[in-house]
C-alpha atoms as a PDB file:
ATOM      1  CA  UNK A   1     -44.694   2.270 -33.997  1.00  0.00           C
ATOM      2  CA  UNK A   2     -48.273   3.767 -33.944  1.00  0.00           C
ATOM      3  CA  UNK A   3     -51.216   0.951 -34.238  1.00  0.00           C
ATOM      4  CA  UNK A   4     -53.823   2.238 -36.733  1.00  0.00           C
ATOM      5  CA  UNK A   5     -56.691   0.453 -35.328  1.00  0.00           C
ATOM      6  CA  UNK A   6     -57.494  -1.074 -31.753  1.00  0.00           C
ATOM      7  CA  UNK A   7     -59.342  -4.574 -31.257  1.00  0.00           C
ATOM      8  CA  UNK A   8     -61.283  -5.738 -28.423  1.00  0.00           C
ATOM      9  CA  UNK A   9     -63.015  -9.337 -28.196  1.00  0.00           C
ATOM     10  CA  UNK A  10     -65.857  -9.426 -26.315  1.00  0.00           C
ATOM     11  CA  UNK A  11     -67.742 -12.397 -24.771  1.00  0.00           C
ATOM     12  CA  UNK A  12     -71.255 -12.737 -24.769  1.00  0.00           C
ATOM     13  CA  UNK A  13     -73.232 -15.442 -22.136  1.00  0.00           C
ATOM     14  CA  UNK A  14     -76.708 -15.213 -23.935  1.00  0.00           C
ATOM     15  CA  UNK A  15     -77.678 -14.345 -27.504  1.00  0.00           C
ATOM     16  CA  UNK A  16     -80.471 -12.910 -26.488  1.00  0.00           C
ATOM     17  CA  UNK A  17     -77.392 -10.347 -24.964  1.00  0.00           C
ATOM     18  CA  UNK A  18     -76.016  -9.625 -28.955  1.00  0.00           C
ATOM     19  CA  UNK A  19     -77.823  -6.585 -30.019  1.00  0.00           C
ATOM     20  CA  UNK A  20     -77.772  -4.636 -26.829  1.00  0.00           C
ATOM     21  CA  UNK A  21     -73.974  -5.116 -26.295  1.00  0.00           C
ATOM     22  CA  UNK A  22     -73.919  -4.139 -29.984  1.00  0.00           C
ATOM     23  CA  UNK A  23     -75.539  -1.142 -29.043  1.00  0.00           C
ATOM     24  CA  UNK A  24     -73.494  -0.347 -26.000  1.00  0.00           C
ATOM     25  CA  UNK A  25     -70.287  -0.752 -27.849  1.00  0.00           C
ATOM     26  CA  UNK A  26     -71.277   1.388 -31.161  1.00  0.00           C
ATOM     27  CA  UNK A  27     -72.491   4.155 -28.478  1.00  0.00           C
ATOM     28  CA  UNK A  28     -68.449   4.227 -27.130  1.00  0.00           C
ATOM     29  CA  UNK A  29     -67.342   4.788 -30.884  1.00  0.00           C
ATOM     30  CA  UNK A  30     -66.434   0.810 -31.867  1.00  0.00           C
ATOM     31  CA  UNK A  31     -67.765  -0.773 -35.303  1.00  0.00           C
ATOM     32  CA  UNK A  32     -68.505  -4.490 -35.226  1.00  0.00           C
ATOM     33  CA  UNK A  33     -65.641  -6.213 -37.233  1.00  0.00           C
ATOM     34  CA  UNK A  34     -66.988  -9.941 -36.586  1.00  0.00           C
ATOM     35  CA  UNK A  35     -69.470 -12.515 -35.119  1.00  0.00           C
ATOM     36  CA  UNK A  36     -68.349 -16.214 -33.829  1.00  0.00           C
ATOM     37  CA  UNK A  37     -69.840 -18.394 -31.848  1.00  0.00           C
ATOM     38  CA  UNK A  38     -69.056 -21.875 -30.320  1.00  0.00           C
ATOM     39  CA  UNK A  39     -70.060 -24.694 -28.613  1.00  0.00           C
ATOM     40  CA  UNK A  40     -67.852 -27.480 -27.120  1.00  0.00           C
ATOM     41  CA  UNK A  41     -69.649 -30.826 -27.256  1.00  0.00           C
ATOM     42  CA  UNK A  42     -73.784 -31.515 -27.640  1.00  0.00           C
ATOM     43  CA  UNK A  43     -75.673 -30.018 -25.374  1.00  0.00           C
ATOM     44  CA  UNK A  44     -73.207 -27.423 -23.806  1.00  0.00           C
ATOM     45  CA  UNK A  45     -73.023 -23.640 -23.649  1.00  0.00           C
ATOM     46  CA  UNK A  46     -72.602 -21.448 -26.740  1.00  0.00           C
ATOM     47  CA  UNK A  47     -70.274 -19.074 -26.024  1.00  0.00           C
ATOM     48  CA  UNK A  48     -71.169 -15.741 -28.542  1.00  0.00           C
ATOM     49  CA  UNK A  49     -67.724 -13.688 -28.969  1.00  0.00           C
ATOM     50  CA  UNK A  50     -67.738 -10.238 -30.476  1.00  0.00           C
ATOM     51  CA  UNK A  51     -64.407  -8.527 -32.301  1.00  0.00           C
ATOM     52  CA  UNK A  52     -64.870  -4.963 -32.125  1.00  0.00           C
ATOM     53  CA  UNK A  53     -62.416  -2.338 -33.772  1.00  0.00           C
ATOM     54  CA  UNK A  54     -61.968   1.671 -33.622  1.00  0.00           C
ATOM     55  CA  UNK A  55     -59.507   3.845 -34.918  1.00  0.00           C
ATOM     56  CA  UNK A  56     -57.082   4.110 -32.376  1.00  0.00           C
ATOM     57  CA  UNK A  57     -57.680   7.139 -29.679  1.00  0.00           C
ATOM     58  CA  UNK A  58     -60.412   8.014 -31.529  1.00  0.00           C
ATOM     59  CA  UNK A  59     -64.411   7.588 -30.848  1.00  0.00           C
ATOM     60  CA  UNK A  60     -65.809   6.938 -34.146  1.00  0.00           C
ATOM     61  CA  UNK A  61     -69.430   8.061 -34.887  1.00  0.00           C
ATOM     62  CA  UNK A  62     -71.994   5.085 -34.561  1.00  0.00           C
ATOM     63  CA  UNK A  63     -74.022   3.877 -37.900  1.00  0.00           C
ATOM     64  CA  UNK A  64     -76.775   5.266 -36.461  1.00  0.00           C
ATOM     65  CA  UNK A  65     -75.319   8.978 -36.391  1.00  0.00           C
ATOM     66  CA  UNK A  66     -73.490   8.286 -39.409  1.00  0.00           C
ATOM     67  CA  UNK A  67     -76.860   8.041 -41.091  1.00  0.00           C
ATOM     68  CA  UNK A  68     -78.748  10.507 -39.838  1.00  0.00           C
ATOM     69  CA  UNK A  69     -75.839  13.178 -40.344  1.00  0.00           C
ATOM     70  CA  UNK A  70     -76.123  11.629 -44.051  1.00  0.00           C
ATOM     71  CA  UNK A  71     -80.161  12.112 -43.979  1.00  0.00           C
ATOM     72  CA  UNK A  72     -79.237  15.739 -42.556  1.00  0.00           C
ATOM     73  CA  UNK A  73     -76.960  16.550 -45.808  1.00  0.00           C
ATOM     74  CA  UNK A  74     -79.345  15.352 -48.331  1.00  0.00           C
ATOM     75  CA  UNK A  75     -82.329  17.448 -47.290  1.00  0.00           C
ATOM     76  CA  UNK A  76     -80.452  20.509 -46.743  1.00  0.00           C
ATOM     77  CA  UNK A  77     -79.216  20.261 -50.504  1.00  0.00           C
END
């Protein structure tokens, strides 16, 4: 059986860490799927986890080229 999509979680130390390991990801061809975070009693750690998905063996195109191949269609119209 063929799996249409893969899935990788991803754990984050720092939020400050979110958007450029959002980045990093999109650049390999994943799509965010989902945010959680969590933190185990007052005062502890917050642990930031990351669900990624891609179709599988394939590198998707980011949202950033996505849009800009959209921007490209509509001016050449």
């Amino acid at each position: 059986m063929k799996l249409l999509k893969e899935w990788k979680c991803v754990e984050v130390g720092h939020h400050k860490d979110i958007g450029k390991t959002i980045e990093e990801w999109q650049k390999n061809g994943w799509r965010l799927h989902t945010y959680a975070c969590a933190q185990a009693g007052v005062g502890k750690i917050v642990n930031h986890y990351l669900l990624f998905e891609r179709e599988n063996g394939k590198k998707t195109r980011s949202s950033a080229e996505a849009a800009a191949a959209a921007a490209a269609a509509a001016t050449a119209t």
